[in-house]
Protein backbone atom coordinates (compact mmCIF):
# COMPACT_ATOMS: atom_id res chain seq x y z
CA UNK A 1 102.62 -35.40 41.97
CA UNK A 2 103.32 -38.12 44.79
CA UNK A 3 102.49 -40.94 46.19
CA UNK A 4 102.53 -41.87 49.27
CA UNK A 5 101.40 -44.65 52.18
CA UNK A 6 102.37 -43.03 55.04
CA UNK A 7 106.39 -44.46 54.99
CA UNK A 8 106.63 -43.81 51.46
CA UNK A 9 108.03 -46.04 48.81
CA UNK A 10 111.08 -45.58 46.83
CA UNK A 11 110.13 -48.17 44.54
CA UNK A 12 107.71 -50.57 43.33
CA UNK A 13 108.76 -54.28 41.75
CA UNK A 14 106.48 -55.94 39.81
CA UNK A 15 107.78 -59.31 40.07
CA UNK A 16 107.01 -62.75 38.88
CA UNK A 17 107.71 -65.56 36.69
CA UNK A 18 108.77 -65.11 32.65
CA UNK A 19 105.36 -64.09 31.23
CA UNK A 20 103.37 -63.11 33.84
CA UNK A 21 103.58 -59.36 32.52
CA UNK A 22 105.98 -57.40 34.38
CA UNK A 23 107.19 -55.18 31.68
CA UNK A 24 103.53 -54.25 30.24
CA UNK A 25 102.70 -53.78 34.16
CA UNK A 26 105.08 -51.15 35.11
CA UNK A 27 105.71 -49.30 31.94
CA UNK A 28 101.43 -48.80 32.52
CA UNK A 29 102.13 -47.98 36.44
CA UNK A 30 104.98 -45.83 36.06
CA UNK A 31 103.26 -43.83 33.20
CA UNK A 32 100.43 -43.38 35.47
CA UNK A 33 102.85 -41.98 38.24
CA UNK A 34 105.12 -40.17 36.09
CA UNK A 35 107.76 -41.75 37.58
CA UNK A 36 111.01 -43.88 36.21
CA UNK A 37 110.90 -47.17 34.71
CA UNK A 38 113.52 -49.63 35.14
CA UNK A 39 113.63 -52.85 32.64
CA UNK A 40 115.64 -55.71 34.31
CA UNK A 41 116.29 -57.59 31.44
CA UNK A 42 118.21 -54.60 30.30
CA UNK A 43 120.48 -55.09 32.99
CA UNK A 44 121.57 -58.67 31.95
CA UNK A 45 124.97 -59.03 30.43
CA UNK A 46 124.98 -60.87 27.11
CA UNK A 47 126.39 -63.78 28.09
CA UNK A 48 123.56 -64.57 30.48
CA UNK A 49 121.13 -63.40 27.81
CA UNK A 50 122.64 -66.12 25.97
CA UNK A 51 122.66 -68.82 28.84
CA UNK A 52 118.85 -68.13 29.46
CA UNK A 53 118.02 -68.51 25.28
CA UNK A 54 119.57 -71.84 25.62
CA UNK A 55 117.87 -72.90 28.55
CA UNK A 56 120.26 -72.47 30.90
CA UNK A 57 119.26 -70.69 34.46
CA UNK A 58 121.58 -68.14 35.98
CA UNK A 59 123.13 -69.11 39.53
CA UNK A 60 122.54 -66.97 42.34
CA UNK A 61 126.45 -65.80 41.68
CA UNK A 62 125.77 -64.82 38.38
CA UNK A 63 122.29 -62.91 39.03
CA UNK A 64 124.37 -60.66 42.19
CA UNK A 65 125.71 -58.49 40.12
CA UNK A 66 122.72 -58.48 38.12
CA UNK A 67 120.41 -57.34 41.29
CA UNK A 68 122.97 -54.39 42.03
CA UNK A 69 123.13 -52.99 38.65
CA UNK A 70 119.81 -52.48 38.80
CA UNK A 71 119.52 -50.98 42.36
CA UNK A 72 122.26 -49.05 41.28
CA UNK A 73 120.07 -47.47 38.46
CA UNK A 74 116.93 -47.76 40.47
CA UNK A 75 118.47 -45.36 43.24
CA UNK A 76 120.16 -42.99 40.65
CA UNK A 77 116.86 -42.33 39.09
CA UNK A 78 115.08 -41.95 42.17
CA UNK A 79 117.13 -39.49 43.41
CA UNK A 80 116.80 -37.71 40.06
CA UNK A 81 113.02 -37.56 40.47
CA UNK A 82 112.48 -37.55 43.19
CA UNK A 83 109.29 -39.96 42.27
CA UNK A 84 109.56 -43.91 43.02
CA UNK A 85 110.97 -45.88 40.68
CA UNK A 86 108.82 -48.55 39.20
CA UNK A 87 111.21 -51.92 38.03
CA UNK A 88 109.78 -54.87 36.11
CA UNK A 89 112.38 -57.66 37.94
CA UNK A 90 111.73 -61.44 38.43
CA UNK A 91 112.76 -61.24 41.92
CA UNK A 92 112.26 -64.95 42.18
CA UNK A 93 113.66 -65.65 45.81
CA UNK A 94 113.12 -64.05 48.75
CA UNK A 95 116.93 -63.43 49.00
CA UNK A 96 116.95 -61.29 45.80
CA UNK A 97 113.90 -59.62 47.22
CA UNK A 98 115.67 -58.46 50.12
CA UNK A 99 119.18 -57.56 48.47
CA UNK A 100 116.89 -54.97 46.18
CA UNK A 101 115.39 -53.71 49.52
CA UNK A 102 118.75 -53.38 51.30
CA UNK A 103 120.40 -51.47 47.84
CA UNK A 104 117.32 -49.35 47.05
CA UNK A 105 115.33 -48.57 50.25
CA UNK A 106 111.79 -48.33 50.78
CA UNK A 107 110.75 -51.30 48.02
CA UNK A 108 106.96 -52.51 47.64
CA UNK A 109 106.32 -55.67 45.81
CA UNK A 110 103.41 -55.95 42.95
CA UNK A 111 103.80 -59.97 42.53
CA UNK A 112 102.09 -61.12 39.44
CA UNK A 113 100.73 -64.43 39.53
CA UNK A 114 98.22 -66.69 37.40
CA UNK A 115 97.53 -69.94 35.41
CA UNK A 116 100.63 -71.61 34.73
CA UNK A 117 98.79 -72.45 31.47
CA UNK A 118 97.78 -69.22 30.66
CA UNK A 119 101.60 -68.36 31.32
CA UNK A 120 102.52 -71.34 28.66
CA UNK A 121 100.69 -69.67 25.72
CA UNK A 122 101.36 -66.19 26.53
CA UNK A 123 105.33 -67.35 26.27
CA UNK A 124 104.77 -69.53 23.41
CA UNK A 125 103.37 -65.90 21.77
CA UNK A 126 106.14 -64.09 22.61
CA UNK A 127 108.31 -62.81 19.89
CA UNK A 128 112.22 -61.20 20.00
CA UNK A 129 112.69 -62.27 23.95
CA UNK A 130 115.36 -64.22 25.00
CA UNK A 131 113.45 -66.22 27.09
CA UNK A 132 112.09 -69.28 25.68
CA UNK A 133 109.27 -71.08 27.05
CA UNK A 134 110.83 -74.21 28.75
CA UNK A 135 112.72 -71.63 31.76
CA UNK A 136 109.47 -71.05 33.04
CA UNK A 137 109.62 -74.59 34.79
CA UNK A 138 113.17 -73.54 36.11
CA UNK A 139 111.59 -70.35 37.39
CA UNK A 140 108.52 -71.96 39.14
CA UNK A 141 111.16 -74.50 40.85
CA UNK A 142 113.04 -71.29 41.85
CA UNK A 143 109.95 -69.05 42.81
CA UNK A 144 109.48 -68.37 46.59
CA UNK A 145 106.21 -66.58 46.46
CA UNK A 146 105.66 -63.58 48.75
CA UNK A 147 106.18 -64.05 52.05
CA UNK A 148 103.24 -62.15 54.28
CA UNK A 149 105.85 -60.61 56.08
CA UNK A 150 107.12 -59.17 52.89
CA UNK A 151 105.81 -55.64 51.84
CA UNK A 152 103.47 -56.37 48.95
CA UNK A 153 100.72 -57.79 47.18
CA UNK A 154 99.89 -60.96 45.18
CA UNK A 155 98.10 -59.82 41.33
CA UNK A 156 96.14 -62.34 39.31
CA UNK A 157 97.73 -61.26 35.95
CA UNK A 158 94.63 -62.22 33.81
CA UNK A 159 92.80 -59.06 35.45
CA UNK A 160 94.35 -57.38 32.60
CA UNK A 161 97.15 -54.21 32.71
CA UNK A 162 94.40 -51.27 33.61
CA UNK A 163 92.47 -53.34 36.52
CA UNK A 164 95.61 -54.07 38.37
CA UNK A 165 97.14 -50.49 38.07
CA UNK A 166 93.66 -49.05 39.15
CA UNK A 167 94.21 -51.83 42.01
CA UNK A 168 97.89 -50.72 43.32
CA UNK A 169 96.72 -46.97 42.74
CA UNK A 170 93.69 -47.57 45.24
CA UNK A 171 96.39 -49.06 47.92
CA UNK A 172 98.56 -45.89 46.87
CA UNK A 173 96.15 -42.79 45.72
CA UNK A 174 98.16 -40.09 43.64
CA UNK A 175 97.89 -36.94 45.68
CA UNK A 176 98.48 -33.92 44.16
């Protein structure tokens, strides 16, 4: 199975703020695909596991090697496969955006957006993260939102996990 647009992709990011659903996104879109899923978090050192759980946001120094560990991973397993790779990464500036497209290749951009309420109570919810609820005002101050010139699309995250995979799977049909 493959999936292509006509360039092909060698990876999707679903991006976004702390609980917009990134993880629950592209576990579901990378099952569909049979392809590779990469967790950023998993990529984060303790020590900035630590700095976030105490409220403390990472500096774009300290997120660097962060982005290449996981284009590092991204490209190992897409080589592997031979599939895309689908990551679940904040990708909050438009800077990291492009240092994952330099490192990786061909990257398409799933940005999930929403209610910034909604977003408070799905956080408060949230149990055994490291992320507590008051960094999502650091990461809306950070956010730089798609840029149209950037190759992706903007998700309302309260479609729920199927509607938006069967959305980025009509954009990019499976062909056999």
């Amino acid at each position: 199975m493959s999936i292509d647009d006509g360039e092909g992709i060698d990876a999707f990011v679903v991006m976004g703020v702390c609980g917009v659903g990134k993880t629950t996104l592209g576990r579901a879109l990378a099952a569909r695909l049979c392809a590779a899923f990469v967790e950023a978090d998993d990529h984060h050192p303790q020590s900035s596991k630590d700095m976030m759980a105490a409220g403390i946001p990472l500096t774009d120094a300290e997120r660097e090697p962060w982005l290449l560990s996981i284009s590092a991973d991204a490209r190992q397993r897409r080589v592997a496969t031979g599939m895309p790779v689908v990551i679940a990464c904040s990708a909050l500036r438009r800077r990291y955006r492009a240092l994952l497209s330099t490192e990786i290749g061909r990257v398409y951009f799933l940005y999930l957006t929403g209610d910034e309420d909604e977003l408070r109570a799905r956080i408060a919810r949230r149990r055994d993260h490291f992320m507590p609820a008051s960094m999502l005002d650091s990461q809306l101050a950070t956010l730089e939102p798609l840029g149209s010139d950037e190759p992706g699309m903007a998700l309302d995250f309260e479609r729920g996990t199927e509607a938006l995979v069967a959305e980025v799977l009509g954009h990019y049909p499976l062909e056999t």
